[in-house]
Protein backbone atom coordinates (compact mmCIF):
# COMPACT_ATOMS: atom_id res chain seq x y z
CA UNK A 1 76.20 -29.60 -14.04
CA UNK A 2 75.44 -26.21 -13.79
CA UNK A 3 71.56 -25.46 -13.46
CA UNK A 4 69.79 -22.01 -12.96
CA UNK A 5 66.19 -21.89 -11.29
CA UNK A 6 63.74 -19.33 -9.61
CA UNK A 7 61.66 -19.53 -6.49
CA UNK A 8 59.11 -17.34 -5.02
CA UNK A 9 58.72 -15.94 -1.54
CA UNK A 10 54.91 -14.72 -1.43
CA UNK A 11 55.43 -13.03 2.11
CA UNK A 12 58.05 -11.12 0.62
CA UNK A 13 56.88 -10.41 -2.85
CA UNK A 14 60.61 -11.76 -3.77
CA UNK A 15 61.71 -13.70 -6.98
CA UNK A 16 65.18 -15.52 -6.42
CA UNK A 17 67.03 -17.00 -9.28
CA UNK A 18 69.93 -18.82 -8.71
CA UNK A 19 72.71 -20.22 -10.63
CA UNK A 20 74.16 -23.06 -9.15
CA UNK A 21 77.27 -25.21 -9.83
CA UNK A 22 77.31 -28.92 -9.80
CA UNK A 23 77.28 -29.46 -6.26
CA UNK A 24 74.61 -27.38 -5.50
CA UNK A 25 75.74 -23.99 -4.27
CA UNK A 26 75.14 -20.38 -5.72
CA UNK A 27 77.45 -18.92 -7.78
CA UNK A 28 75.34 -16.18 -8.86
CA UNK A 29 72.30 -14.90 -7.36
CA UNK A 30 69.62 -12.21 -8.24
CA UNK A 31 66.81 -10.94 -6.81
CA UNK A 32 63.47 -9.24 -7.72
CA UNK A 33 61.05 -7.48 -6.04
CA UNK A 34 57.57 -5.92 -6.53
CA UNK A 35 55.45 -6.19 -8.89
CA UNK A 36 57.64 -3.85 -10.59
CA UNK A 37 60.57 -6.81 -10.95
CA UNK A 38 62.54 -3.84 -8.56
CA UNK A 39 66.35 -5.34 -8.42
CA UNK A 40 67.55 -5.80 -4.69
CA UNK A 41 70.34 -8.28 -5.59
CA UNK A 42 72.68 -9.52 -8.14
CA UNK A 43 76.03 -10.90 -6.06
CA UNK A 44 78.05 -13.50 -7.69
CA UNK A 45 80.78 -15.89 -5.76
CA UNK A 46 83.54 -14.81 -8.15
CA UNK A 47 83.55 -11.64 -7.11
CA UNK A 48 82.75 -12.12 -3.42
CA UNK A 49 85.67 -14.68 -3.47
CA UNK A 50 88.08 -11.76 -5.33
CA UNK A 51 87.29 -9.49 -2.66
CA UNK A 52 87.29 -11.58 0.16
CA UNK A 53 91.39 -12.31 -0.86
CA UNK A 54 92.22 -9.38 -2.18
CA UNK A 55 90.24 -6.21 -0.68
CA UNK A 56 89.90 -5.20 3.38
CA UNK A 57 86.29 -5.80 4.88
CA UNK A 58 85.30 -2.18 3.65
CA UNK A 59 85.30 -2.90 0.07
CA UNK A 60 83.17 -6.13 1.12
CA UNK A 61 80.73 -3.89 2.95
CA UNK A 62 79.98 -1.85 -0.27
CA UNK A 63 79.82 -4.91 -2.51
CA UNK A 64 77.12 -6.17 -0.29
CA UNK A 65 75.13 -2.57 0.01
CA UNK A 66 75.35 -2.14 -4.07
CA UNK A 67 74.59 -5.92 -5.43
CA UNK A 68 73.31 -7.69 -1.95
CA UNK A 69 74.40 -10.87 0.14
CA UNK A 70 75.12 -14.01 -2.18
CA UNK A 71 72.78 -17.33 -0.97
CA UNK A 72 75.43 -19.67 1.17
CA UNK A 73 75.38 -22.73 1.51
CA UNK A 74 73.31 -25.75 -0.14
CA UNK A 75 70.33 -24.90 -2.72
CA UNK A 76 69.68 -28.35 -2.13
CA UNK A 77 65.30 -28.99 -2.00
CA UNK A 78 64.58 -25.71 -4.46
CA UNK A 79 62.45 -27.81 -6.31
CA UNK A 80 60.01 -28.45 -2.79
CA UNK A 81 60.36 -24.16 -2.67
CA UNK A 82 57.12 -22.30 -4.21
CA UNK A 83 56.75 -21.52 -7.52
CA UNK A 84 60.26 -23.33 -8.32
CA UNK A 85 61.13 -24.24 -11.83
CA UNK A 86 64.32 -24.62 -13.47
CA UNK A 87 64.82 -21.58 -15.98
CA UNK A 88 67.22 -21.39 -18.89
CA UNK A 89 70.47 -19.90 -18.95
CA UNK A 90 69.30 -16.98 -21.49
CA UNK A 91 66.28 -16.26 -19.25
CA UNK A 92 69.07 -15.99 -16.25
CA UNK A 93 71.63 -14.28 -18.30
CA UNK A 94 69.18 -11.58 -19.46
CA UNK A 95 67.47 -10.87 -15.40
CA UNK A 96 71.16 -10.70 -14.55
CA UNK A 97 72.23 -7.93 -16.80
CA UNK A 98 69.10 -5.53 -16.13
CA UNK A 99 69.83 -6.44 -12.63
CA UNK A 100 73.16 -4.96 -12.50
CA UNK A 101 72.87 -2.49 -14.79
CA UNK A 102 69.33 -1.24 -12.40
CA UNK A 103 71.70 -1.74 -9.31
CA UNK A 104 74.81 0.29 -11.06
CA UNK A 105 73.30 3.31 -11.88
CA UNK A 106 70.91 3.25 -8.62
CA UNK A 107 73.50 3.01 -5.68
């Protein structure tokens, strides 16, 4: 079951909201920073997965410098993470669009 949540990294001033598939992993992931919700992030594994079969390690490189590095591995134990609460899929749907379109026209 798919399930999309936030956490909060004080030390960083970082929001991270994650969609996750059944097993646990991210299969998109945004990020926002500041108190100004400042977009820093917004990769998804459909499109890291595209490119990693069918672009060179360039094109890879400038995914990652205009949307960010998707979350690997297990998002197992966000719940123990601070500030973590499951979110709904409009709330995710909506940061994710602003995100991109903020990371688009910035980079």
């Amino acid at each position: 079951m798919t399930t999309w949540f936030r956490t909060y990294y004080e030390d960083e001033d970082l929001w991270l909201y994650f969609e996750a598939d059944d097993e646990g992993w991210a299969v998109r992931h945004v990020e926002v920073r500041g108190a100004g919700s400042r977009p820093v992030t917004a990769a998804s594994l459909a499109e890291v997965l595209h490119l990693r079969d069918h672009a060179d390690l360039a094109a890879m490189g400038r995914y990652e410098r205009k949307y960010g590095v998707l979350a690997e591995g297990s998002l197992d134990g966000w719940r123990d993470q601070p500030h973590a609460a499951e979110i709904s899929v409009e709330e995710f749907e909506h940061l994710w669009a602003g995100a991109r379109r903020t990371l688009d026209a910035s980079r």
